[in-house]
C-alpha atoms as a PDB file:
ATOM      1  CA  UNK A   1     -22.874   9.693  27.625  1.00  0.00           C
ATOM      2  CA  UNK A   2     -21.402   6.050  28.201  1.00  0.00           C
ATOM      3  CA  UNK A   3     -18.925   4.308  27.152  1.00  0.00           C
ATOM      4  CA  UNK A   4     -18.117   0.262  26.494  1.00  0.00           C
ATOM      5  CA  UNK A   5     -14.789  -1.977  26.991  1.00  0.00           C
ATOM      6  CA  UNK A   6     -14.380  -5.090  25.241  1.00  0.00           C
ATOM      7  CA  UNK A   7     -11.344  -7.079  25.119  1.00  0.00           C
ATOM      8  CA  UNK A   8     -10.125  -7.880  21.386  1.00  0.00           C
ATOM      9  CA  UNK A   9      -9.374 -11.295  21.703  1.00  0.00           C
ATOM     10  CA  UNK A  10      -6.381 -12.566  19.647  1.00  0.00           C
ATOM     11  CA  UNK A  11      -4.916  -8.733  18.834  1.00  0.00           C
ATOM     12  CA  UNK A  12      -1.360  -8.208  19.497  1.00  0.00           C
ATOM     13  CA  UNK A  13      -0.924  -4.516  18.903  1.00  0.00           C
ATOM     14  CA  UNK A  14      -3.078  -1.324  18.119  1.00  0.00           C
ATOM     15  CA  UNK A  15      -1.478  -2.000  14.786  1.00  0.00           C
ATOM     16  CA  UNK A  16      -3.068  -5.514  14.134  1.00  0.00           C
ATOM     17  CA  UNK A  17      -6.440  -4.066  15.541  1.00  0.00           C
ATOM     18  CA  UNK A  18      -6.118  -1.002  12.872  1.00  0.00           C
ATOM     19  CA  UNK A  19      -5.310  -3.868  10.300  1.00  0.00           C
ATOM     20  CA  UNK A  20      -7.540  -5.871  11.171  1.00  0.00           C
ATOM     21  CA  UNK A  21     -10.605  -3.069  10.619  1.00  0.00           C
ATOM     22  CA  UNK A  22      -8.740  -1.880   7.527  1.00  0.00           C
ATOM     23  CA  UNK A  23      -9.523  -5.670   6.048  1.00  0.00           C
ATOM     24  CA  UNK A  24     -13.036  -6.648   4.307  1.00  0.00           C
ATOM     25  CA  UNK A  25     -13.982  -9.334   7.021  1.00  0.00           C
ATOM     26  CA  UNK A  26     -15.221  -6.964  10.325  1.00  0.00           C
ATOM     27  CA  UNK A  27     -16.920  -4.601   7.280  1.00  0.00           C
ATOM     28  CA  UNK A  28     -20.815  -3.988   7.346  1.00  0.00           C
ATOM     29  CA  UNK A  29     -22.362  -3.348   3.895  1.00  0.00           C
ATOM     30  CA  UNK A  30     -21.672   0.608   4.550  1.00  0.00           C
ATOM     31  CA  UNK A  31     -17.567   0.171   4.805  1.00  0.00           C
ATOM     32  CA  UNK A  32     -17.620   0.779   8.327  1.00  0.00           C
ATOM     33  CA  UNK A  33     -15.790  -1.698  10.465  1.00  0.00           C
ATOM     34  CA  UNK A  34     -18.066  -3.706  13.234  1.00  0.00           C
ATOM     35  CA  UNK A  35     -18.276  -5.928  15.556  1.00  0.00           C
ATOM     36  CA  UNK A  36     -21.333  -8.382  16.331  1.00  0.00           C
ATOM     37  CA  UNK A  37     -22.296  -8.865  20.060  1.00  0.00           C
ATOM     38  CA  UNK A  38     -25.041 -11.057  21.143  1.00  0.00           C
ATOM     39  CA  UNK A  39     -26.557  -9.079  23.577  1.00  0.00           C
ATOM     40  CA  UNK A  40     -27.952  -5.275  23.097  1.00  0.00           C
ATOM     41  CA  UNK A  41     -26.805  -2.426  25.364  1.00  0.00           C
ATOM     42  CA  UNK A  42     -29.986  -0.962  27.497  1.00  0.00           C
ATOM     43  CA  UNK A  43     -28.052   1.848  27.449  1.00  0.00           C
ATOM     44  CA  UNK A  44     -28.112   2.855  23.340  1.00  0.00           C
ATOM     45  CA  UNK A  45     -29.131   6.484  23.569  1.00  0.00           C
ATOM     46  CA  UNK A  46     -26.291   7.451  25.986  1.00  0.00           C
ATOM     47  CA  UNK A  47     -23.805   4.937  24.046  1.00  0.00           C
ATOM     48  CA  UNK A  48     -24.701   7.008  21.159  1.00  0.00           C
ATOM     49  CA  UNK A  49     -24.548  10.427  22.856  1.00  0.00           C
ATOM     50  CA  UNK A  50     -20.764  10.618  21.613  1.00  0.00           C
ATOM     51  CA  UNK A  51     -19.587   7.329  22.988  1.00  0.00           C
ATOM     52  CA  UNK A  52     -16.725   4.970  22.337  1.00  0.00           C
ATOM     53  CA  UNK A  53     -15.280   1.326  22.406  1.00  0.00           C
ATOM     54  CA  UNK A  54     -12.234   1.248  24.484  1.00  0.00           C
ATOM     55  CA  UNK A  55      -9.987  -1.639  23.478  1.00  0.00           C
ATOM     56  CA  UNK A  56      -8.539  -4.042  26.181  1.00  0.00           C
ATOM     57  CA  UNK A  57      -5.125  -5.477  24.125  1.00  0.00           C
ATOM     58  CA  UNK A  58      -2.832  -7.874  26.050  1.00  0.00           C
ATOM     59  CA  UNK A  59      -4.288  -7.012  29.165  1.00  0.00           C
ATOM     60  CA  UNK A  60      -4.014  -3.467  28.974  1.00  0.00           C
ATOM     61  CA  UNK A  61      -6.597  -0.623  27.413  1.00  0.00           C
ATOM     62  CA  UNK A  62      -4.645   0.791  24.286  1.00  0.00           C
ATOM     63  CA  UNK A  63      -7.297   2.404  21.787  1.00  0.00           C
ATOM     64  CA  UNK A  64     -10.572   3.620  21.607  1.00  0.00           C
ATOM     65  CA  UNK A  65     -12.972   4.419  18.451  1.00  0.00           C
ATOM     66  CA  UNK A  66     -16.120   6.143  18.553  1.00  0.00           C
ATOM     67  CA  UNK A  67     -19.510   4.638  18.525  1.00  0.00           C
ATOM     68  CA  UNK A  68     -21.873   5.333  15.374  1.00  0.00           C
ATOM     69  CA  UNK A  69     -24.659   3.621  15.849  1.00  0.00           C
ATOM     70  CA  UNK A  70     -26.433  -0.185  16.683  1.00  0.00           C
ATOM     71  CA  UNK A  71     -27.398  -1.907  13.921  1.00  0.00           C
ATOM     72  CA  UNK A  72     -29.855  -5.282  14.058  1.00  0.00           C
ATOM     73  CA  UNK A  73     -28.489  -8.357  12.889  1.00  0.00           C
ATOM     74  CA  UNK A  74     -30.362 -11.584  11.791  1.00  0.00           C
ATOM     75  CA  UNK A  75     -28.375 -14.873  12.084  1.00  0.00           C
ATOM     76  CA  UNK A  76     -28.701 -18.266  10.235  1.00  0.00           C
ATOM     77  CA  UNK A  77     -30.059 -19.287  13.775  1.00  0.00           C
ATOM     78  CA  UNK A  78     -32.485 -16.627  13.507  1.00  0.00           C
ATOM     79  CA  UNK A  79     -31.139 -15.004  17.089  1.00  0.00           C
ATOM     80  CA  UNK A  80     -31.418 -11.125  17.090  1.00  0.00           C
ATOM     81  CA  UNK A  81     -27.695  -9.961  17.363  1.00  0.00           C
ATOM     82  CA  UNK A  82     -26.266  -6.251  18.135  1.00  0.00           C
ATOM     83  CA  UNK A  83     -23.593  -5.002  15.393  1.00  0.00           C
ATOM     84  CA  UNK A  84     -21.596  -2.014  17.343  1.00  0.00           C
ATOM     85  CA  UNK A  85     -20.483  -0.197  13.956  1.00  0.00           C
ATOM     86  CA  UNK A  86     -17.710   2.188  14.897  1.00  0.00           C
ATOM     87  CA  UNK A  87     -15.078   4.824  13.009  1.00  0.00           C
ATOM     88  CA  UNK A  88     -12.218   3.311  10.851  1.00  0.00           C
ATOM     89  CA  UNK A  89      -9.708   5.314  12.994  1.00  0.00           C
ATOM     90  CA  UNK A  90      -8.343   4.103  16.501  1.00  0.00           C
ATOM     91  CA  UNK A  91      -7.304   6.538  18.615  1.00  0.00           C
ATOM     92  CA  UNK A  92      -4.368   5.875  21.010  1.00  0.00           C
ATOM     93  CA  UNK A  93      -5.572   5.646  24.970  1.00  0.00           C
ATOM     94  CA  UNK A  94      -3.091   5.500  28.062  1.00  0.00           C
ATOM     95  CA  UNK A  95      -2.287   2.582  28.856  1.00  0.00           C
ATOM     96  CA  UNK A  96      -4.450   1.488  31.737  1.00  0.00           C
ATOM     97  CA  UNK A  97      -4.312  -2.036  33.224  1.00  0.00           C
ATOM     98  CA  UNK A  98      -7.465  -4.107  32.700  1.00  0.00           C
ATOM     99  CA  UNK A  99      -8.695  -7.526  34.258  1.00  0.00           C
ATOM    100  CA  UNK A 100     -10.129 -10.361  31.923  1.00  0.00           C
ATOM    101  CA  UNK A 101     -13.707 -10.136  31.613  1.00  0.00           C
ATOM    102  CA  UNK A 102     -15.948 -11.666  29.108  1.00  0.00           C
ATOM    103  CA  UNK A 103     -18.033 -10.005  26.796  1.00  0.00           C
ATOM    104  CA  UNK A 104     -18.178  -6.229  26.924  1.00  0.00           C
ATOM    105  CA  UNK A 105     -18.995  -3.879  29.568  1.00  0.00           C
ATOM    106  CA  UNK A 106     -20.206  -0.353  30.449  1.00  0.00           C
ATOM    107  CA  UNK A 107     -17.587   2.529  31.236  1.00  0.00           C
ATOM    108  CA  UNK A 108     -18.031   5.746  32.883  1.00  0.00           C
ATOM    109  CA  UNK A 109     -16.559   8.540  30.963  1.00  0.00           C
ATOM    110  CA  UNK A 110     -14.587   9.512  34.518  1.00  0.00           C
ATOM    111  CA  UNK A 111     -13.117   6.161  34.110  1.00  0.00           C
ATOM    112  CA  UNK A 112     -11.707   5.635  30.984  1.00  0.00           C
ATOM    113  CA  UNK A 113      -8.535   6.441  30.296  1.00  0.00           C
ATOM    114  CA  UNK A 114      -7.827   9.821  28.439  1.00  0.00           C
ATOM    115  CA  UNK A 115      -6.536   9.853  24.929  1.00  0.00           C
ATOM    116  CA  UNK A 116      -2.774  10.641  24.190  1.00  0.00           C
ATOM    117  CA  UNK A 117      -1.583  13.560  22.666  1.00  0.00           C
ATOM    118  CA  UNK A 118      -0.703  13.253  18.385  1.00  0.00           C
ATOM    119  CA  UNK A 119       2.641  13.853  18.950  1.00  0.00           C
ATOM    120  CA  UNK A 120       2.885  10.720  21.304  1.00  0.00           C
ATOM    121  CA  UNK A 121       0.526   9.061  19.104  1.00  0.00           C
ATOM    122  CA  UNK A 122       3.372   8.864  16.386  1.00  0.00           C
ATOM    123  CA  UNK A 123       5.671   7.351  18.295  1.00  0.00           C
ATOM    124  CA  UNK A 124       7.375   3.723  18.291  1.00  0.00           C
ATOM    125  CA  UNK A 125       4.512   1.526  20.472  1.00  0.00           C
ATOM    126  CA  UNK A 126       6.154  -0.020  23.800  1.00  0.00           C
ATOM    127  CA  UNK A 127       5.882  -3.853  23.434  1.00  0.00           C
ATOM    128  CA  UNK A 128       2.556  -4.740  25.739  1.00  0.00           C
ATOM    129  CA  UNK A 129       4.413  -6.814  28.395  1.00  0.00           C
ATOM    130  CA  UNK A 130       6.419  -3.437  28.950  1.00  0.00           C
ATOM    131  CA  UNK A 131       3.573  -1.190  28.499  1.00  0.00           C
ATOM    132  CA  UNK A 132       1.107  -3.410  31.312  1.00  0.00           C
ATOM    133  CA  UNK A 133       3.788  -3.073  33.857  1.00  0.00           C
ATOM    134  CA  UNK A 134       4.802   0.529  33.431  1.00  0.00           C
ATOM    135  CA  UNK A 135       1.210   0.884  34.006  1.00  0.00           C
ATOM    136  CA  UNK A 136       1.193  -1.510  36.899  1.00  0.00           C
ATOM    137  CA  UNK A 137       3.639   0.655  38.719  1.00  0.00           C
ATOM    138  CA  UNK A 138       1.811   4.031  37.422  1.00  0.00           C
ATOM    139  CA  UNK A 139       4.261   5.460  35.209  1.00  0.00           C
ATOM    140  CA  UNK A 140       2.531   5.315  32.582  1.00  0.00           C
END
């Protein structure tokens, strides 16, 4: 099993991520919330072996949501695109600093961060500036 990070470019919270999948725009013809990469992972079978998408927000990894499958995608230009069609439901991550990076990238399952518990889940978000250096520091 593998896992991929992405930055989500222009998301200011878990919350505008989760709204942002809740509206019809990311939505495939199945409901399911995706996003459309231009390259294909090598790596699909282990991706789909019970993977995720961990979610770089303001610099730090907040969320996760599991992988469901690849789906091919056509474009105008005719260029064969990768759809990564995931859950509806983001799951809350420790907050882990991450480094800008373009596109997305491979991650370890040792590496990523571990998911928080339901009852933290629930609670009032730190803003990110706060979060990214609590995690800086390794308090959080």
């Amino acid at each position: 099993m593998i896992n991929l990070i992405k930055l989500s470019v222009g998301t200011e919270s878990v919350e505008s991520l989760q709204a942002w999948h809740n509206s019809p725009r990311p939505k495939g013809p199945d409901g399911l919330p995706r996003h459309i990469t231009r390259m294909w992972p090598k790596r699909e079978a282990e991706l789909l072996d019970g993977g995720s998408i961990y979610w770089v927000i303001k610099g730090v990894v907040q969320a996760r949501q599991k992988l469901l499958r690849l789906d091919e995608v056509i474009g105008q230009d005719g260029i064969r695109r990768c759809a990564l069609v995931f859950e509806p439901e983001l799951i809350r991550t420790a907050p882990v600093l991450k480094k800008p990076f373009q596109g997305w990238r491979y991650l370890k399952p040792e590496d990523a961060p571990p998911d928080i518990s339901a009852r933290r889940a629930t609670e009032d978000a730190l803003p990110p500036e706060l979060s990214a250096a609590l995690a800086d520091i390794g308090i959080l």
